[in-house]
PDB file of N, CA and C in Angstrom:
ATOM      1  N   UNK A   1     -81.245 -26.119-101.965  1.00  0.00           N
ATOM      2  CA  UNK A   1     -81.779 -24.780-101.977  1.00  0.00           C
ATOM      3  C   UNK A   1     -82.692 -24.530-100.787  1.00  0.00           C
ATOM      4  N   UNK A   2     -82.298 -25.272 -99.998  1.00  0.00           N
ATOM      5  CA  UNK A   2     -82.954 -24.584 -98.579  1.00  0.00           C
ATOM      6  C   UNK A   2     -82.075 -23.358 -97.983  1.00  0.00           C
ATOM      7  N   UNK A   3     -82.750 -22.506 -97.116  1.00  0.00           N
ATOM      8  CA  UNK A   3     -82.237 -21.450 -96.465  1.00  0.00           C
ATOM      9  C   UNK A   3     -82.731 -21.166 -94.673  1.00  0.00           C
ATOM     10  N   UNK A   4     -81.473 -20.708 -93.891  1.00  0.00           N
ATOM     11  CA  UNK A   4     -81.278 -20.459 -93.243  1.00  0.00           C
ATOM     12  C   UNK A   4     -80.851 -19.486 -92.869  1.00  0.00           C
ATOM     13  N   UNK A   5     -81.945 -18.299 -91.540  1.00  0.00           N
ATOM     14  CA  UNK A   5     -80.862 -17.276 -91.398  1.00  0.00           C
ATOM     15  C   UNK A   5     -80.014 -17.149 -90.315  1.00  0.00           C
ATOM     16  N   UNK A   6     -78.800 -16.625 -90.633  1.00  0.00           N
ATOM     17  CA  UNK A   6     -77.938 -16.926 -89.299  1.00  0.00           C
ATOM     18  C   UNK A   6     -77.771 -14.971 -88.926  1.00  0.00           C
ATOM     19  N   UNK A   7     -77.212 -14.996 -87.521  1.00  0.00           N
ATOM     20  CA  UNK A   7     -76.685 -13.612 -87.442  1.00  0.00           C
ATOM     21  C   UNK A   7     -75.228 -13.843 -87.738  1.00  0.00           C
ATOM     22  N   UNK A   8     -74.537 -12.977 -87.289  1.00  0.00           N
ATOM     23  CA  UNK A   8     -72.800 -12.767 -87.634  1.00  0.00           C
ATOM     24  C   UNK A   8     -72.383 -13.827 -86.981  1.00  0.00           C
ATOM     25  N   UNK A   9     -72.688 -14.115 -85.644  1.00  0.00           N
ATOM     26  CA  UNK A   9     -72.061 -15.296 -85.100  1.00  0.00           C
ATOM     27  C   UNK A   9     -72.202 -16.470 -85.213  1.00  0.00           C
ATOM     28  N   UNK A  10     -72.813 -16.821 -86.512  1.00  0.00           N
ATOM     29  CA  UNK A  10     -73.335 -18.317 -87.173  1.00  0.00           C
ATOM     30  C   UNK A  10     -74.392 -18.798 -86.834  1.00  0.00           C
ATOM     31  N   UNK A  11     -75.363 -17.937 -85.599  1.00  0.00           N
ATOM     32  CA  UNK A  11     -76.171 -18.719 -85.180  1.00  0.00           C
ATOM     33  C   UNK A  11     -77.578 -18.219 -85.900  1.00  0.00           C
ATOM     34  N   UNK A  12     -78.595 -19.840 -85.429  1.00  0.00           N
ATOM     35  CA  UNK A  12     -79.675 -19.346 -86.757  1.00  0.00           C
ATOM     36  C   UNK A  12     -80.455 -18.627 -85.695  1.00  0.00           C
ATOM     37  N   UNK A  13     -81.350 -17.760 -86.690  1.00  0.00           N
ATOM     38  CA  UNK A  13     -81.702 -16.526 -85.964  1.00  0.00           C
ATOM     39  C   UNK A  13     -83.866 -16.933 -86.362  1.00  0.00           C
ATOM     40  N   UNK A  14     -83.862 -17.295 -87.269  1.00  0.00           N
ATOM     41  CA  UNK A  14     -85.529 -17.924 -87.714  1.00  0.00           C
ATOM     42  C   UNK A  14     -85.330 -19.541 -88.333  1.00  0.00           C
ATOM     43  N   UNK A  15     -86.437 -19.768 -88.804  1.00  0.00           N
ATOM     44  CA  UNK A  15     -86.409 -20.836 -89.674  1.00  0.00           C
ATOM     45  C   UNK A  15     -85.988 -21.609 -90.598  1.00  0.00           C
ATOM     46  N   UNK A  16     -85.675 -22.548 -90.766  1.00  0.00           N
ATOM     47  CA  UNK A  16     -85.276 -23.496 -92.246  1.00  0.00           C
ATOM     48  C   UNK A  16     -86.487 -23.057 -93.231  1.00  0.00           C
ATOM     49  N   UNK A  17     -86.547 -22.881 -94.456  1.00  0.00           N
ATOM     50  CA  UNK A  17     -86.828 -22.366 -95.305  1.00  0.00           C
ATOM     51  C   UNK A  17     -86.706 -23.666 -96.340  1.00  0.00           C
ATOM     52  N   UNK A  18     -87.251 -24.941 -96.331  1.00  0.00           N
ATOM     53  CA  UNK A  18     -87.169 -25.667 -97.382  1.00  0.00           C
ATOM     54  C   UNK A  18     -87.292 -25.984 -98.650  1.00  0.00           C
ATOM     55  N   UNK A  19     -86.550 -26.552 -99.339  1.00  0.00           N
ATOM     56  CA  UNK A  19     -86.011 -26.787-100.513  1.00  0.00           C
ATOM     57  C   UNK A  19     -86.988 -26.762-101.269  1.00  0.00           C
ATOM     58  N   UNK A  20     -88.731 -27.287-101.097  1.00  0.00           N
ATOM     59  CA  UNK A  20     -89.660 -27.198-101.930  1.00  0.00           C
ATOM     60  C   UNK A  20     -90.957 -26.290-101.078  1.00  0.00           C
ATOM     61  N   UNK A  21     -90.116 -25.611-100.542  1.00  0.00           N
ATOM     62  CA  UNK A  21     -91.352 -24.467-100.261  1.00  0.00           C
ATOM     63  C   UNK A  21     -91.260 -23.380-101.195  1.00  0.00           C
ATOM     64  N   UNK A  22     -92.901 -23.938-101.504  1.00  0.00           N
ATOM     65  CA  UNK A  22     -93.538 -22.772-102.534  1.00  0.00           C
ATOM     66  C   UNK A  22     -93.768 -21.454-102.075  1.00  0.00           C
ATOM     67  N   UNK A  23     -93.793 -20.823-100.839  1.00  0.00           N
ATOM     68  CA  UNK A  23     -94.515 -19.845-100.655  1.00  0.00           C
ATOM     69  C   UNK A  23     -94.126 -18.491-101.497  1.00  0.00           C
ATOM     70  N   UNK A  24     -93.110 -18.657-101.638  1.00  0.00           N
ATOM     71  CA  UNK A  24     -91.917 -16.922-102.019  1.00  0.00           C
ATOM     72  C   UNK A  24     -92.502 -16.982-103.669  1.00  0.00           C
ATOM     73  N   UNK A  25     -93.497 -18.257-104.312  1.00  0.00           N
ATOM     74  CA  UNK A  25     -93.245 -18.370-105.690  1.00  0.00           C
ATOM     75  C   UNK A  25     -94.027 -16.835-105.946  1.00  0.00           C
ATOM     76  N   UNK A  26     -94.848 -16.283-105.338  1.00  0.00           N
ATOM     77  CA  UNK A  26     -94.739 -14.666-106.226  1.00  0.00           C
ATOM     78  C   UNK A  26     -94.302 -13.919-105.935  1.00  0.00           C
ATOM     79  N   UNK A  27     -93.225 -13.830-105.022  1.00  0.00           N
ATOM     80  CA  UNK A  27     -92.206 -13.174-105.324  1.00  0.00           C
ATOM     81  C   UNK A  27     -91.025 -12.956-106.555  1.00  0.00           C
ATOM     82  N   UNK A  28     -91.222 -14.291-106.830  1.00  0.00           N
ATOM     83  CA  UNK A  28     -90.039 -14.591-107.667  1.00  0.00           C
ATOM     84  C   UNK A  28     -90.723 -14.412-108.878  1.00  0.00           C
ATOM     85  N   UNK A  29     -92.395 -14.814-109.279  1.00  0.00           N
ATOM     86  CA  UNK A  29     -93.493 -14.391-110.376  1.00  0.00           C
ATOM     87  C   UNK A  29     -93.259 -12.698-110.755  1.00  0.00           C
ATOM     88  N   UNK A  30     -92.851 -12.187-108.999  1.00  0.00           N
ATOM     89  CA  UNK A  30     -93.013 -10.252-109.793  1.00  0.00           C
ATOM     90  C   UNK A  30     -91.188 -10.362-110.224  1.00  0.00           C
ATOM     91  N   UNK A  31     -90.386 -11.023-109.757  1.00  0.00           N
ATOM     92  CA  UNK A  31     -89.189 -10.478-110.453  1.00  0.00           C
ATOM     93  C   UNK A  31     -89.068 -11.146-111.906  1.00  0.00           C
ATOM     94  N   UNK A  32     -89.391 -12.321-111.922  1.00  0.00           N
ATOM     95  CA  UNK A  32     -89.354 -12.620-113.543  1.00  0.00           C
ATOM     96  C   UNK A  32     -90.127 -11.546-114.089  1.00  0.00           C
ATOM     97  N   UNK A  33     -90.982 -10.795-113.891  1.00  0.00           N
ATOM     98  CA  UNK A  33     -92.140  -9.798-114.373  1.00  0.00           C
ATOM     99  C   UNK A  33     -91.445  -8.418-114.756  1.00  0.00           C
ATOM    100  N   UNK A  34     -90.740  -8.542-113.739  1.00  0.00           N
ATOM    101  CA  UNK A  34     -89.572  -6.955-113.550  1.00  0.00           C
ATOM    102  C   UNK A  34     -88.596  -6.697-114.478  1.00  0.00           C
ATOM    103  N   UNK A  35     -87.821  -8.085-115.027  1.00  0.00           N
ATOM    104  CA  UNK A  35     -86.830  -8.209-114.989  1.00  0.00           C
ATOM    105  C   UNK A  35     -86.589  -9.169-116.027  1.00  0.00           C
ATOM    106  N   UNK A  36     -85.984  -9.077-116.867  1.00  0.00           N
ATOM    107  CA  UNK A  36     -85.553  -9.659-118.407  1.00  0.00           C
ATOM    108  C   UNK A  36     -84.817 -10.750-118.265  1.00  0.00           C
ATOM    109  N   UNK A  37     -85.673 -12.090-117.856  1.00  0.00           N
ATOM    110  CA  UNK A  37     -85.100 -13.504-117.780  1.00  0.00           C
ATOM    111  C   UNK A  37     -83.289 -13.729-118.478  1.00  0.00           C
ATOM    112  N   UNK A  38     -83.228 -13.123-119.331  1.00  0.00           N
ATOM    113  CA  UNK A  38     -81.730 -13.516-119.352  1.00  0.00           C
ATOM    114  C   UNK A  38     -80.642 -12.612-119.165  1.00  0.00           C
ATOM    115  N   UNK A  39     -81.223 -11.228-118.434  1.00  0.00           N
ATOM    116  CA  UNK A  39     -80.570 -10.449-117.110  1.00  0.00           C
ATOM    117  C   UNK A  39     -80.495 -11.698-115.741  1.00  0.00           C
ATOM    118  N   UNK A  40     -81.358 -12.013-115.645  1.00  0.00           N
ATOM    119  CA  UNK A  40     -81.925 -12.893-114.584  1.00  0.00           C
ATOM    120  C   UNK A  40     -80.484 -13.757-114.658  1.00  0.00           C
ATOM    121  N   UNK A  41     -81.034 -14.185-115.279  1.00  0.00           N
ATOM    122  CA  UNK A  41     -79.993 -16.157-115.646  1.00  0.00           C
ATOM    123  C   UNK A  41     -78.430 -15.022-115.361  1.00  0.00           C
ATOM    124  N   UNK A  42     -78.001 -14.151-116.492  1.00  0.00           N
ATOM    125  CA  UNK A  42     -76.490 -13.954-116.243  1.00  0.00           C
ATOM    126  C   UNK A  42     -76.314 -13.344-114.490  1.00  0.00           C
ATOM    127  N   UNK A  43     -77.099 -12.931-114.036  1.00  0.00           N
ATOM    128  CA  UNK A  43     -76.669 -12.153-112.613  1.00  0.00           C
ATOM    129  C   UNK A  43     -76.876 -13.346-111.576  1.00  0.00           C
ATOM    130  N   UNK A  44     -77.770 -14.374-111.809  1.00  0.00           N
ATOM    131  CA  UNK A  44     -78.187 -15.361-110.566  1.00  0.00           C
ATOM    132  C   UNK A  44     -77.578 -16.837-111.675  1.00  0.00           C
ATOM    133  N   UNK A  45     -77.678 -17.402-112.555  1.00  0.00           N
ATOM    134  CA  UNK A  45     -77.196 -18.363-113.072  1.00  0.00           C
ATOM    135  C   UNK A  45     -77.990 -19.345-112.756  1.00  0.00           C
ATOM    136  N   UNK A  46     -79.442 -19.141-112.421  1.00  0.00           N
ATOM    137  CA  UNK A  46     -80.783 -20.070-112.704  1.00  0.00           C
ATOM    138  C   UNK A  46     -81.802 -19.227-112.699  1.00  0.00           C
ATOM    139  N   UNK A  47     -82.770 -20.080-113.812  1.00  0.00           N
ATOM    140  CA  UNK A  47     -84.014 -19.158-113.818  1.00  0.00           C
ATOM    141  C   UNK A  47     -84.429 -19.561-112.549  1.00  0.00           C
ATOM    142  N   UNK A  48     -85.686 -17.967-111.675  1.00  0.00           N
ATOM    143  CA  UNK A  48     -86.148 -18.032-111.103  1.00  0.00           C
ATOM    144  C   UNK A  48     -87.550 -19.362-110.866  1.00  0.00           C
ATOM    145  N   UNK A  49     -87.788 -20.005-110.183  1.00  0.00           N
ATOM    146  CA  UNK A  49     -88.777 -20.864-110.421  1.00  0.00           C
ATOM    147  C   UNK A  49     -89.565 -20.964-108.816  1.00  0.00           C
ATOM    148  N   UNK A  50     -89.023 -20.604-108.200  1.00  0.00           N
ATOM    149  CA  UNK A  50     -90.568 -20.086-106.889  1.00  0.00           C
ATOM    150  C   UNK A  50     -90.277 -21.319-105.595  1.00  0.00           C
ATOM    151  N   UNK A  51     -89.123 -22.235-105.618  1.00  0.00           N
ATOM    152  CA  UNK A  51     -88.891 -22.477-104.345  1.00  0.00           C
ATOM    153  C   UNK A  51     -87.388 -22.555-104.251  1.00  0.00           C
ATOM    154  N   UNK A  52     -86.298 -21.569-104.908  1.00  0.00           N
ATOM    155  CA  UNK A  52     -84.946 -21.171-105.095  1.00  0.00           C
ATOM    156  C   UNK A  52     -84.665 -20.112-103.851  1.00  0.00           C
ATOM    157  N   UNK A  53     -83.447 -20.360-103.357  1.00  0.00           N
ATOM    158  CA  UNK A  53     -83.164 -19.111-102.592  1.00  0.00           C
ATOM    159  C   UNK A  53     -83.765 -18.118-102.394  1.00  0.00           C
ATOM    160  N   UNK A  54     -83.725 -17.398-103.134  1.00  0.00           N
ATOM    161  CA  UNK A  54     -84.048 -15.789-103.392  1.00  0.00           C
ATOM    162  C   UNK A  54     -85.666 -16.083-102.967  1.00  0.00           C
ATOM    163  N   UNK A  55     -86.465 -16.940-103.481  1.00  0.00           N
ATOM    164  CA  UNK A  55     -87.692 -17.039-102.857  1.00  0.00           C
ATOM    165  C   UNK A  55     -87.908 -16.810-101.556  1.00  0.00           C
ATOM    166  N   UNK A  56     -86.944 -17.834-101.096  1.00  0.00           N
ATOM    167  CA  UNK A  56     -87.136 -17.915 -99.542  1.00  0.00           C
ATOM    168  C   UNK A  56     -86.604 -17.382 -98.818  1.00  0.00           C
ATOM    169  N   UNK A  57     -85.706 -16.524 -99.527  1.00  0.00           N
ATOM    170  CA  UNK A  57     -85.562 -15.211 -98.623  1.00  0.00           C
ATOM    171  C   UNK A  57     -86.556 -14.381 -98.573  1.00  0.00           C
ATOM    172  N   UNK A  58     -87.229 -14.104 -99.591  1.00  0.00           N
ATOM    173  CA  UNK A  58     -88.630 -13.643 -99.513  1.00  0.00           C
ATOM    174  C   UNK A  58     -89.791 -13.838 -98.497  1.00  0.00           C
ATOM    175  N   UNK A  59     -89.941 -15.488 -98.075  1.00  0.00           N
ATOM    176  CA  UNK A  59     -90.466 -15.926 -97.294  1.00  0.00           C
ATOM    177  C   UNK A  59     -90.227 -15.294 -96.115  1.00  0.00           C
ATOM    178  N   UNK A  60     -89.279 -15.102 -95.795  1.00  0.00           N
ATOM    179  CA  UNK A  60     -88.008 -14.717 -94.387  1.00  0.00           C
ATOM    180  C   UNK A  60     -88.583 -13.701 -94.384  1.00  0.00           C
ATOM    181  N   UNK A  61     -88.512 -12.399 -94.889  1.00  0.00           N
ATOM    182  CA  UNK A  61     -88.535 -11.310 -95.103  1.00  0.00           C
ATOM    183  C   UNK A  61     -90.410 -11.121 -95.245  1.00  0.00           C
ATOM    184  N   UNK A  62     -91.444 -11.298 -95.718  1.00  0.00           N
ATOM    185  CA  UNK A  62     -92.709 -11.235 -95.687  1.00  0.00           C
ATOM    186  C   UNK A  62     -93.085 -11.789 -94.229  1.00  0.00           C
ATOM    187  N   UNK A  63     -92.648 -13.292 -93.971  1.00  0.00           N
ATOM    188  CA  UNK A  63     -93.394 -14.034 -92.686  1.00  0.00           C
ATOM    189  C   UNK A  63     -93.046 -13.808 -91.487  1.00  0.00           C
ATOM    190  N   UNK A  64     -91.787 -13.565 -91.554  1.00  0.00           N
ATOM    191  CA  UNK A  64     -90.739 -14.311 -90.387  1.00  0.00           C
ATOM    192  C   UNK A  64     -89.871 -12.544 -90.321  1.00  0.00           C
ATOM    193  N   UNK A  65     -90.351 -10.927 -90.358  1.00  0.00           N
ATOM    194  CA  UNK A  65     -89.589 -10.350 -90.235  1.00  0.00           C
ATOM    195  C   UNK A  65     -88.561 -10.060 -88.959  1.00  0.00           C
ATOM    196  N   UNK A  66     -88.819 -10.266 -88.007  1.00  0.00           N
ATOM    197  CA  UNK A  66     -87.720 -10.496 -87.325  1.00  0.00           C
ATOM    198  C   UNK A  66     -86.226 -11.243 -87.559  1.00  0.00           C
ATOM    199  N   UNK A  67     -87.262 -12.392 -88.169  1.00  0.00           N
ATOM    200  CA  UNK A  67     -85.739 -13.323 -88.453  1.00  0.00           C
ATOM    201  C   UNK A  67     -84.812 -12.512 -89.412  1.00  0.00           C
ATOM    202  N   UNK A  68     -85.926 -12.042 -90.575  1.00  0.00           N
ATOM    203  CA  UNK A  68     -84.795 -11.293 -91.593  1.00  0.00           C
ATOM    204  C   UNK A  68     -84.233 -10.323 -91.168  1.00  0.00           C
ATOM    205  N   UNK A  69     -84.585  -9.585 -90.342  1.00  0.00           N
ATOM    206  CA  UNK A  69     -83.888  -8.408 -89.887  1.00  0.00           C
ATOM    207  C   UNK A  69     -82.549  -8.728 -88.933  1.00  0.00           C
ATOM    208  N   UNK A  70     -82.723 -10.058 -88.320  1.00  0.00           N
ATOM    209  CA  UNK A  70     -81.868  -9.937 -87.651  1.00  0.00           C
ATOM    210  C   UNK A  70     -80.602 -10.712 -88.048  1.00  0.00           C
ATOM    211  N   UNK A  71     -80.709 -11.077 -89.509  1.00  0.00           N
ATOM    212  CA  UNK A  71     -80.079 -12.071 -90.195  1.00  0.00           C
ATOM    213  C   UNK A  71     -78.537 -11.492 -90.883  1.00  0.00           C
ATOM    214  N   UNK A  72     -77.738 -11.838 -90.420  1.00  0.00           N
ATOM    215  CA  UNK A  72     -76.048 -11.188 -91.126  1.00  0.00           C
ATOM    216  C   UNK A  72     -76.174 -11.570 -92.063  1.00  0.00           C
ATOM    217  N   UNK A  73     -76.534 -13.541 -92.812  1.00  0.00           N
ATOM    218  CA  UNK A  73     -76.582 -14.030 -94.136  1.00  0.00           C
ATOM    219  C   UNK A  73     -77.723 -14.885 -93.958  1.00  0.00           C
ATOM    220  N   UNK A  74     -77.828 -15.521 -94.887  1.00  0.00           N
ATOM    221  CA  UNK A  74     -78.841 -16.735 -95.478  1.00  0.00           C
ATOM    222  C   UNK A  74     -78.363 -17.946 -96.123  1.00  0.00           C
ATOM    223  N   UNK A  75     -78.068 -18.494 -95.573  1.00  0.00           N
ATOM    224  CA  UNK A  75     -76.944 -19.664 -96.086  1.00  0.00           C
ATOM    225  C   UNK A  75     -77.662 -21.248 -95.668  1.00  0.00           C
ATOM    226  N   UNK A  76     -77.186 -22.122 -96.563  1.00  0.00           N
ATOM    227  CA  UNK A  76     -77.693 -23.486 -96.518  1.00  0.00           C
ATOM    228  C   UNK A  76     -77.726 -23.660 -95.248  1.00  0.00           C
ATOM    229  N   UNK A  77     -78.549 -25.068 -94.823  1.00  0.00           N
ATOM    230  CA  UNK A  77     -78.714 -25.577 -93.798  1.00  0.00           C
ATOM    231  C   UNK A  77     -77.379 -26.303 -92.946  1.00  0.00           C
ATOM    232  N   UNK A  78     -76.600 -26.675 -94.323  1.00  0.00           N
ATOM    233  CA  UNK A  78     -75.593 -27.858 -94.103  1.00  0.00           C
ATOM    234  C   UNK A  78     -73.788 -26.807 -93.717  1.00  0.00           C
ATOM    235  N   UNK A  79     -74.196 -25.442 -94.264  1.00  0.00           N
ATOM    236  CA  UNK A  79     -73.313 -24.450 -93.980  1.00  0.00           C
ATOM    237  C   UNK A  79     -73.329 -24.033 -92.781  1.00  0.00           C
ATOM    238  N   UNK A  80     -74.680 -23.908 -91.950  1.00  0.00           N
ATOM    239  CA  UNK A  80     -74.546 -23.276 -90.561  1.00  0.00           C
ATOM    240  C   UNK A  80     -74.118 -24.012 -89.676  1.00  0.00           C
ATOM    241  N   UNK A  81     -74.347 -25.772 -90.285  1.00  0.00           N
ATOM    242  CA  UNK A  81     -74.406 -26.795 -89.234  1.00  0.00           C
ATOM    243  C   UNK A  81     -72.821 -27.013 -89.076  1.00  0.00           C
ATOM    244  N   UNK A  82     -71.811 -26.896 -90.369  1.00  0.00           N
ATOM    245  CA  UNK A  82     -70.593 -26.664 -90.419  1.00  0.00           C
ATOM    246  C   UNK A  82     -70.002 -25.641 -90.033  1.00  0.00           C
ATOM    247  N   UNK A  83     -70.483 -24.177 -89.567  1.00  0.00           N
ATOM    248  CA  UNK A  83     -69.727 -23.196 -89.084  1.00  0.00           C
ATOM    249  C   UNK A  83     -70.381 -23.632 -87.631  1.00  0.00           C
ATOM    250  N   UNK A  84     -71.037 -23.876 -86.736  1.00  0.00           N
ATOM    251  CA  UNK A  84     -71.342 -24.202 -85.547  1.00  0.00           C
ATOM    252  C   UNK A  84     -70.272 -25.471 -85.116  1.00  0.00           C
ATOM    253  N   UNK A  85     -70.085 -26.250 -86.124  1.00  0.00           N
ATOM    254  CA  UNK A  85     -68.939 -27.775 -85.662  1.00  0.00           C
ATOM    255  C   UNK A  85     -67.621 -27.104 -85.927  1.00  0.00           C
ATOM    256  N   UNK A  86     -67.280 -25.861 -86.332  1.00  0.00           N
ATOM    257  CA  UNK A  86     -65.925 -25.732 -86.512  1.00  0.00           C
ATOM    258  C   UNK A  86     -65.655 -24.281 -85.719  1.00  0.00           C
ATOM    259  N   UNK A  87     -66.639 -23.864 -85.224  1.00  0.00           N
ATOM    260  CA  UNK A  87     -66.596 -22.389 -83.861  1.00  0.00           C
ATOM    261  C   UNK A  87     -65.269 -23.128 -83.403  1.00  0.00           C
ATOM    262  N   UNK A  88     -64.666 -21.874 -83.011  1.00  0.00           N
ATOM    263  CA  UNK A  88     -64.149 -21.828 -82.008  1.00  0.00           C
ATOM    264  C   UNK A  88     -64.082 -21.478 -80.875  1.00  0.00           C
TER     265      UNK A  88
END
């Protein structure tokens, strides 16, 4: 559950976003708050817990807005490193 943002052309555009970074956890505190934990679970298929994806896209998006803005997706670390070894 680390994140990376890439633009369209696979390349990363900000930071790795690691697997136990806490920062996004109130972000993810106001959507459990928002939002009826087992809406939650059926639309995402884990409870929110504050260093999951969606956090750290949060992170991206609060710290790092450039990166998010300039980001096509947000995809694992091990996904970008595989669309960069298989460019053509």
């Amino acid at each position: 559950m680390s994140v990376v943002p890439v633009a369209a052309d696979g390349m990363p555009v900000g930071p790795v976003i690691m697997w136990m970074d806490g920062r996004g956890a109130e972000a993810t505190r106001y959507l459990r708050r928002r939002e009826h934990l087992g809406v939650w679970l059926e639309r995402h298929g884990l409870a929110p817990f504050g260093s999951d994806d969606i956090a750290h896209i949060a992170v991206l998006r609060d710290r790092h807005p450039l990166a998010y803005a300039a980001a096509a997706a947000f995809v694992e670390p091990v996904d970008a490193i595989t669309a960069r070894l298989v460019a053509v």
